[in-house]
Protein backbone atom coordinates (compact mmCIF):
# COMPACT_ATOMS: atom_id res chain seq x y z
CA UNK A 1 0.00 0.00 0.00
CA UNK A 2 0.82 3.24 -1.10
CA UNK A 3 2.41 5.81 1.84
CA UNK A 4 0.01 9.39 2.47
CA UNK A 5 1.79 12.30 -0.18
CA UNK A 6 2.86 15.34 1.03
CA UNK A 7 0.37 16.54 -2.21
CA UNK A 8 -2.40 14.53 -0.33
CA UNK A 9 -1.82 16.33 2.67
CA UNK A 10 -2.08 20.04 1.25
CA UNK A 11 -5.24 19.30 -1.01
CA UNK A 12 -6.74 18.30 2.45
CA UNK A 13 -5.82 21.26 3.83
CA UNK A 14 -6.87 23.50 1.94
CA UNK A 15 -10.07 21.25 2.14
CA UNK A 16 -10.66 21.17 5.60
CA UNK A 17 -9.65 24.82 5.50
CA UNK A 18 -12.33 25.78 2.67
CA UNK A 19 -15.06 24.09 3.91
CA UNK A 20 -16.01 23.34 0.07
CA UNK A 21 -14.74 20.98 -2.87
CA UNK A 22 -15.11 23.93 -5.29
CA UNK A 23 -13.31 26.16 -3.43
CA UNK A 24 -10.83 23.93 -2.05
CA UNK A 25 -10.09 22.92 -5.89
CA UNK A 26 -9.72 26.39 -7.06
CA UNK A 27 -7.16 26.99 -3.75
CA UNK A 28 -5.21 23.76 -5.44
CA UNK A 29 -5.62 24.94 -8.59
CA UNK A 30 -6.93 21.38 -9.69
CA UNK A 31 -10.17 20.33 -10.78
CA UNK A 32 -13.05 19.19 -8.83
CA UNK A 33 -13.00 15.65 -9.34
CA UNK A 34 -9.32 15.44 -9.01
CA UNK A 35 -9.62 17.18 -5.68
CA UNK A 36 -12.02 14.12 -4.61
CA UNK A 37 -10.21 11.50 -5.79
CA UNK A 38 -7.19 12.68 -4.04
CA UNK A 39 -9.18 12.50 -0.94
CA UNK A 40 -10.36 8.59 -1.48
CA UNK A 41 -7.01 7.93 -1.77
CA UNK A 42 -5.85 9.38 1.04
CA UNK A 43 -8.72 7.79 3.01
CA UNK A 44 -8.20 4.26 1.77
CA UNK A 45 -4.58 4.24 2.92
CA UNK A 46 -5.17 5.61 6.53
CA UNK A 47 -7.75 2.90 6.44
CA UNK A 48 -10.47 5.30 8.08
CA UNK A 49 -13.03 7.97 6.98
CA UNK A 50 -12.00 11.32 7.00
CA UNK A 51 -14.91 13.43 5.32
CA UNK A 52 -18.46 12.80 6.01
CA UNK A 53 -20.57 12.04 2.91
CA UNK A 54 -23.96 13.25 2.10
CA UNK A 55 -24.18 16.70 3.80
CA UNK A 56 -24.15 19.84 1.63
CA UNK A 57 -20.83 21.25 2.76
CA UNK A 58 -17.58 19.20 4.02
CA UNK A 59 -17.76 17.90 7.19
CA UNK A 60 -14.91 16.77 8.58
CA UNK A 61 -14.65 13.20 11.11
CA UNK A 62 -13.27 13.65 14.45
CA UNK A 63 -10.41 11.88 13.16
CA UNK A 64 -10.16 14.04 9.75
CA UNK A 65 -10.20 17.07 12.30
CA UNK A 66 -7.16 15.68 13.96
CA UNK A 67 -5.39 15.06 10.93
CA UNK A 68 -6.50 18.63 9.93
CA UNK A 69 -4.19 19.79 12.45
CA UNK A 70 -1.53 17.44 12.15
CA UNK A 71 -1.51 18.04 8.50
CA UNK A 72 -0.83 21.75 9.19
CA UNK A 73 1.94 20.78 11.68
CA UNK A 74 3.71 18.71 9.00
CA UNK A 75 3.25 21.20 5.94
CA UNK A 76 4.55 24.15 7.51
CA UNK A 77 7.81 22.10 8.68
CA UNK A 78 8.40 20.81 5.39
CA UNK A 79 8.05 24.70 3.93
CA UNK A 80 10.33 25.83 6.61
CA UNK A 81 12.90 23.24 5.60
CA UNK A 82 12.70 24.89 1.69
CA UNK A 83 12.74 28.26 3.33
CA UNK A 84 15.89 27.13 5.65
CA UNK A 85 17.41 25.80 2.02
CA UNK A 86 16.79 28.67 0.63
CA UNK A 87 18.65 31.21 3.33
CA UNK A 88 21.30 29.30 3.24
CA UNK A 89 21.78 29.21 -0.87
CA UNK A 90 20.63 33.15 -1.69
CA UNK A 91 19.71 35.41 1.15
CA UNK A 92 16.47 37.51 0.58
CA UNK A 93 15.72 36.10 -2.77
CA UNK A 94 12.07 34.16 -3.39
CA UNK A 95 9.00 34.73 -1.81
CA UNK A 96 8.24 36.74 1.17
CA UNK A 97 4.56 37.40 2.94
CA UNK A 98 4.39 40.23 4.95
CA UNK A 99 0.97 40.65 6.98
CA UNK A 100 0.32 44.67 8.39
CA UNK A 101 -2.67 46.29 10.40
CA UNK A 102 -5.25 48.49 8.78
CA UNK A 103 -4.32 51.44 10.65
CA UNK A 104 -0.57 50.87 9.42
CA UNK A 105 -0.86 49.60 6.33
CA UNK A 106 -1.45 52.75 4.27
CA UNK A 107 1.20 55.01 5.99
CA UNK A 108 4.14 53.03 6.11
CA UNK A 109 3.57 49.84 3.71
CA UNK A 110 4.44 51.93 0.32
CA UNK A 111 7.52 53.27 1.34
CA UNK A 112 8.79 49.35 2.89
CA UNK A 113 7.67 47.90 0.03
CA UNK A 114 9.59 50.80 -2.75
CA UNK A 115 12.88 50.58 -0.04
CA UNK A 116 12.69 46.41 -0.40
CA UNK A 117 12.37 46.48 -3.80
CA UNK A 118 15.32 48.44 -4.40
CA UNK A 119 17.70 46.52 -1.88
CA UNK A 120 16.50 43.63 -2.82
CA UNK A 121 14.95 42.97 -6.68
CA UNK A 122 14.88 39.21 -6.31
CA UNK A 123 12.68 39.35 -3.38
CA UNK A 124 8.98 37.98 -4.61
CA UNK A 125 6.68 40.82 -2.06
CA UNK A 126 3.15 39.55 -1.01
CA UNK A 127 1.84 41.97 1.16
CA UNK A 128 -1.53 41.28 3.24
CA UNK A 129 -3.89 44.08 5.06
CA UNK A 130 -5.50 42.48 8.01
CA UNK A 131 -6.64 42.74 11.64
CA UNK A 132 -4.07 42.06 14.22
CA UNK A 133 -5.42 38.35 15.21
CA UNK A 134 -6.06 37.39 11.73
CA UNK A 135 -2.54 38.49 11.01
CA UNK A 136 -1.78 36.07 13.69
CA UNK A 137 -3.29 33.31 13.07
CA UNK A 138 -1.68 33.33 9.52
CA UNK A 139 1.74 33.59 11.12
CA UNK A 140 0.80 30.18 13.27
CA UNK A 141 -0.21 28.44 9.86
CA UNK A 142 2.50 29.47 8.28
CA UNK A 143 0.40 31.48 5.88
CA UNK A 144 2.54 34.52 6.58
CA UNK A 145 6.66 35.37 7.05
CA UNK A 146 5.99 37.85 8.78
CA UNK A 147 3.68 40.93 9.88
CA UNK A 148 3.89 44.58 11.29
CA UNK A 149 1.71 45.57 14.00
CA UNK A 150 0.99 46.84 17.50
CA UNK A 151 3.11 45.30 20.42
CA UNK A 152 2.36 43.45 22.65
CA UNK A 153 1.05 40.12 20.67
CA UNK A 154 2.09 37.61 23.53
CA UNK A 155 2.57 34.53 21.63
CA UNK A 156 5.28 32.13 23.27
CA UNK A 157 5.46 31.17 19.49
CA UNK A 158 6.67 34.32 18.03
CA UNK A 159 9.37 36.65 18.37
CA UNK A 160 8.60 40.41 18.93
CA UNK A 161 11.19 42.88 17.70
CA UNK A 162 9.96 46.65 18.73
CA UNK A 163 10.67 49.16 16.29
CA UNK A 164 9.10 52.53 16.92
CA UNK A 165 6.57 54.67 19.06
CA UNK A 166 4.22 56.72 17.64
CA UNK A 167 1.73 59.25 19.71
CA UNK A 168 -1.94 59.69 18.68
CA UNK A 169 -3.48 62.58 18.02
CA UNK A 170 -7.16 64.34 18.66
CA UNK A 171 -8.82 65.10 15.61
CA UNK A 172 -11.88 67.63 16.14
CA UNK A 173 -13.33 70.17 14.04
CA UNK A 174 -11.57 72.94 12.80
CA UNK A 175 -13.54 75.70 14.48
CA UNK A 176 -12.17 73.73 17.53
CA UNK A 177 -9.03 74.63 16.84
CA UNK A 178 -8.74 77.24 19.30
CA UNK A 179 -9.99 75.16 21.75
CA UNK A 180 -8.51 73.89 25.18
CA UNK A 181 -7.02 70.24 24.64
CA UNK A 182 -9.54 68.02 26.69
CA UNK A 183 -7.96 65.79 28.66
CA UNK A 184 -8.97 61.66 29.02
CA UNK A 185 -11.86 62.74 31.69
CA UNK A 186 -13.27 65.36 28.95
CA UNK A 187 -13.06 63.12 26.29
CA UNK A 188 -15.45 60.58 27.95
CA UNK A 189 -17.99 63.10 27.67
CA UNK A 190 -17.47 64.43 23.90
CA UNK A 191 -18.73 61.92 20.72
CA UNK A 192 -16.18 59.99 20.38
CA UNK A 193 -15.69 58.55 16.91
CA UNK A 194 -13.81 54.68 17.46
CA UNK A 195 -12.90 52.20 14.32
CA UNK A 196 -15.36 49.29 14.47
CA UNK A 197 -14.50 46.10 16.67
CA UNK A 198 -11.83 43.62 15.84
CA UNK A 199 -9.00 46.64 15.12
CA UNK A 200 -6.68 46.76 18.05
CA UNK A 201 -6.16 50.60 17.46
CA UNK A 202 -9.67 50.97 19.15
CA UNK A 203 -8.87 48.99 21.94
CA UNK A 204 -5.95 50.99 22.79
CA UNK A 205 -8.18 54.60 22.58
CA UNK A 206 -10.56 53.31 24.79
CA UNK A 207 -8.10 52.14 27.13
CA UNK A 208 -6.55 55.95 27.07
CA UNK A 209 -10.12 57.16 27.67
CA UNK A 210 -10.50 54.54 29.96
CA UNK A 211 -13.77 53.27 28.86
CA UNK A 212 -14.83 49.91 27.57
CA UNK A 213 -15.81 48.13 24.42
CA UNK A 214 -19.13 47.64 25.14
CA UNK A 215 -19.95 51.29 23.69
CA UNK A 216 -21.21 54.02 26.04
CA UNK A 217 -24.14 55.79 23.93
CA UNK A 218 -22.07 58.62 22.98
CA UNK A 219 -19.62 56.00 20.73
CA UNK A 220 -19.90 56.22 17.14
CA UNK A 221 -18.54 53.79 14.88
CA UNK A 222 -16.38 53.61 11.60
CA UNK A 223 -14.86 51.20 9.16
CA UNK A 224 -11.25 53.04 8.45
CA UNK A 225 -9.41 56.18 9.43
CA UNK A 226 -10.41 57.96 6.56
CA UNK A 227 -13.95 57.21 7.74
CA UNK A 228 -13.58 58.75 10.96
CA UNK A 229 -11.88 62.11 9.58
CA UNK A 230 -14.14 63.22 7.30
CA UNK A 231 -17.45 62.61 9.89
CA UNK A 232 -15.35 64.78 11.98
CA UNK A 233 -15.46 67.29 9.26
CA UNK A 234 -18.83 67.27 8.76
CA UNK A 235 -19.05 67.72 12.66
CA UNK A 236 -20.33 64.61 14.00
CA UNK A 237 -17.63 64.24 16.72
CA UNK A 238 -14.07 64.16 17.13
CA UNK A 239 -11.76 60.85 16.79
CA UNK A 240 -7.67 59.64 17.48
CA UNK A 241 -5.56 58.94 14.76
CA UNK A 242 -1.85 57.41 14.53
CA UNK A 243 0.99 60.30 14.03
CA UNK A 244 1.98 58.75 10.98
CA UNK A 245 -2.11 58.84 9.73
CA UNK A 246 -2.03 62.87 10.15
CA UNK A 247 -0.59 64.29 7.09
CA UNK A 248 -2.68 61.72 4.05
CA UNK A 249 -5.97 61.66 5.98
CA UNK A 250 -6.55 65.26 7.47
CA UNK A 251 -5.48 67.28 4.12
CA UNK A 252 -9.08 66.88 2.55
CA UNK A 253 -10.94 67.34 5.63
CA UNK A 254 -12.28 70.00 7.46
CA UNK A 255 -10.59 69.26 10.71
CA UNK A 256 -7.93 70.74 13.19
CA UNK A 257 -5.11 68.81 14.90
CA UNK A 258 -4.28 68.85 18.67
CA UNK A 259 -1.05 66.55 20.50
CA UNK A 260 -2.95 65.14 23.48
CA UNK A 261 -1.31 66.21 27.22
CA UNK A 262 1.20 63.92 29.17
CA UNK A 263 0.90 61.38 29.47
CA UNK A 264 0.78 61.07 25.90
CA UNK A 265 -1.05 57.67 24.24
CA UNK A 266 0.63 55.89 21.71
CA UNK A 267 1.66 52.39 20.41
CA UNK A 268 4.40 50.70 19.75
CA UNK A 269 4.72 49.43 16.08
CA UNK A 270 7.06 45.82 15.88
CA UNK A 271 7.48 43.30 13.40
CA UNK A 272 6.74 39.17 15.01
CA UNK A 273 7.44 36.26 12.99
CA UNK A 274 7.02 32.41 14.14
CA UNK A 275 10.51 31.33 16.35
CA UNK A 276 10.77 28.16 14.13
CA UNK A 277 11.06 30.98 10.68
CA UNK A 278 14.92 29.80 9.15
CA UNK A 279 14.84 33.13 7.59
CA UNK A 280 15.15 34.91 11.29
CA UNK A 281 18.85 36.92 9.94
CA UNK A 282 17.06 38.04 6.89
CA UNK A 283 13.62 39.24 8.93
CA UNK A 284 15.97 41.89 11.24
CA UNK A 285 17.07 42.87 8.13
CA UNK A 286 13.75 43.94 7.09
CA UNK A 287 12.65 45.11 10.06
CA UNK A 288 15.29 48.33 10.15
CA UNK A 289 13.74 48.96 6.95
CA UNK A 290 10.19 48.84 8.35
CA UNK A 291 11.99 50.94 11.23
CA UNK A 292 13.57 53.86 9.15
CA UNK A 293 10.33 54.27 6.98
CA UNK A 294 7.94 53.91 9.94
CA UNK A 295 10.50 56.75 11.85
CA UNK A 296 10.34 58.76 8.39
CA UNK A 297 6.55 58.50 8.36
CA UNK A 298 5.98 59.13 12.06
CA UNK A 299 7.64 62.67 11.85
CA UNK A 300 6.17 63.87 8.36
């Protein structure tokens, strides 16, 4: 009998990761029936079910969940042993996914991504936008190198390598301008405009304001940055924004800019990527890249 292929194991993967033949077959870039034959075979070697038949979407078994997991284990080892081979042979050369927050993202990832490019033209740049535990839980699976966001992450899994502070500021209307600078205790009672759950930038203004997530009836609600800044113009409220946010998303609003008083909120910006990553010599590299452009873009 035939031994389970490492090819087996990814189209299961992607499989038990899809939730869907169709999908799962596009992810493999392999037809539908191929897809299911690969999974009878794999089946009829391990001797056991690992798909439940008859439902409208996959279902996994108990044991197919296991081996789900297991599967994931073994796959990203035998990637890391490529990516281990391939440090060793050419530094910085090949593909390299780099995950960064929403509220990051747009400030800092075009200048990284123009720097890397010119230091290093062989390297194959896949950059992802995502929230912070998404971005995570693509590092575990091996989905991403590496990604840029706020510190802490407190994974025993990952290394954390700081790289710069950055202050936020109050946005409020520009008739406001003139305005004392309310302090935390002030702000509690203003309309506060907050990105929508999941980002971790809201977290960290409601911790400044001290308040919780589960929304006084003064908290308002937005999808980006840009989102918040312009209802601020239109005078709903007034919102925080990143330093390095200030100069692309306040130009075409009708807004006014205040530095908070001491202590002054911020976050610190790092880069993590998974202890077991070969590549860990080449990812410091890259992070005093991210460093100098995310310094650069702090101060503009």
């Amino acid at each position: 009998m035939n031994g389970v292929t490492l090819k087996q194991l990814r189209y299961f993967e992607a499989l038990a990761l899809q939730g869907h033949y169709g999908r799962a077959a596009d992810a493999c870039a392999i037809s539908q029936p191929a897809l299911s034959l690969q999974m009878k075979a794999l089946e009829e070697t391990l001797g056991v079910p690992l798909i439940e038949r008859g439902t409208r979407h996959v279902r996994l078994t108990h044991l197919g969940e296991s081996l789900a997991i297991r599967a994931r284990d073994i796959l990203r080892a035998v990637d890391e042993l490529g990516d281990l081979a391939q440090a060793h042979r050419n530094p910085l050369v090949g593909r390299f996914r780099i995950g960064v927050i929403p509220t990051v993202a747009p400030y800092l990832l075009p200048a990284v991504i123009k720097e890397l490019s010119k230091r290093f033209p062989n390297l194959d740049l896949h950059p992802r936008e995502a929230v912070t535990q998404r971005l995570i839980d693509d590092l575990m699976d091996a989905r991403l190198d590496a990604a840029i966001l706020a510190l802490p992450v407190s994974e025993p899994s990952l290394t954390e390598l700081a790289l710069f502070d950055e202050q936020f500021l109050l946005v409020r209307a520009r008739d406001d301008a003139g305005k004392p600078v309310p302090n935390p205790e002030m702000l509690r009672e203003m309309r506060l405009l907050l990105l929508e759950e999941g980002h971790c930038f809201r977290d960290q203004a409601l911790s400044y304001c001290n308040l919780t997530s589960s929304a006084p009836r003064d908290l308002m609600e937005g999808s980006s940055l840009s989102t918040l800044v312009q209802m601020v113009g239109a005078g709903i409220g007034v919102t925080l924004i990143p330093e390095m946010a200030v100069s692309i998303e306040t130009r075409s609003a009708e807004v006014s800019v205040a530095r908070l008083p001491a202590p002054h909120p911020s976050r610190k910006i790092g880069m993590v990527w998974r202890k077991t990553n070969p590549i860990a010599d080449q990812l410091s590299q890259i992070a005093a890249i991210v460093r100098e452009a995310g310094t650069g873009a702090a101060a503009a």
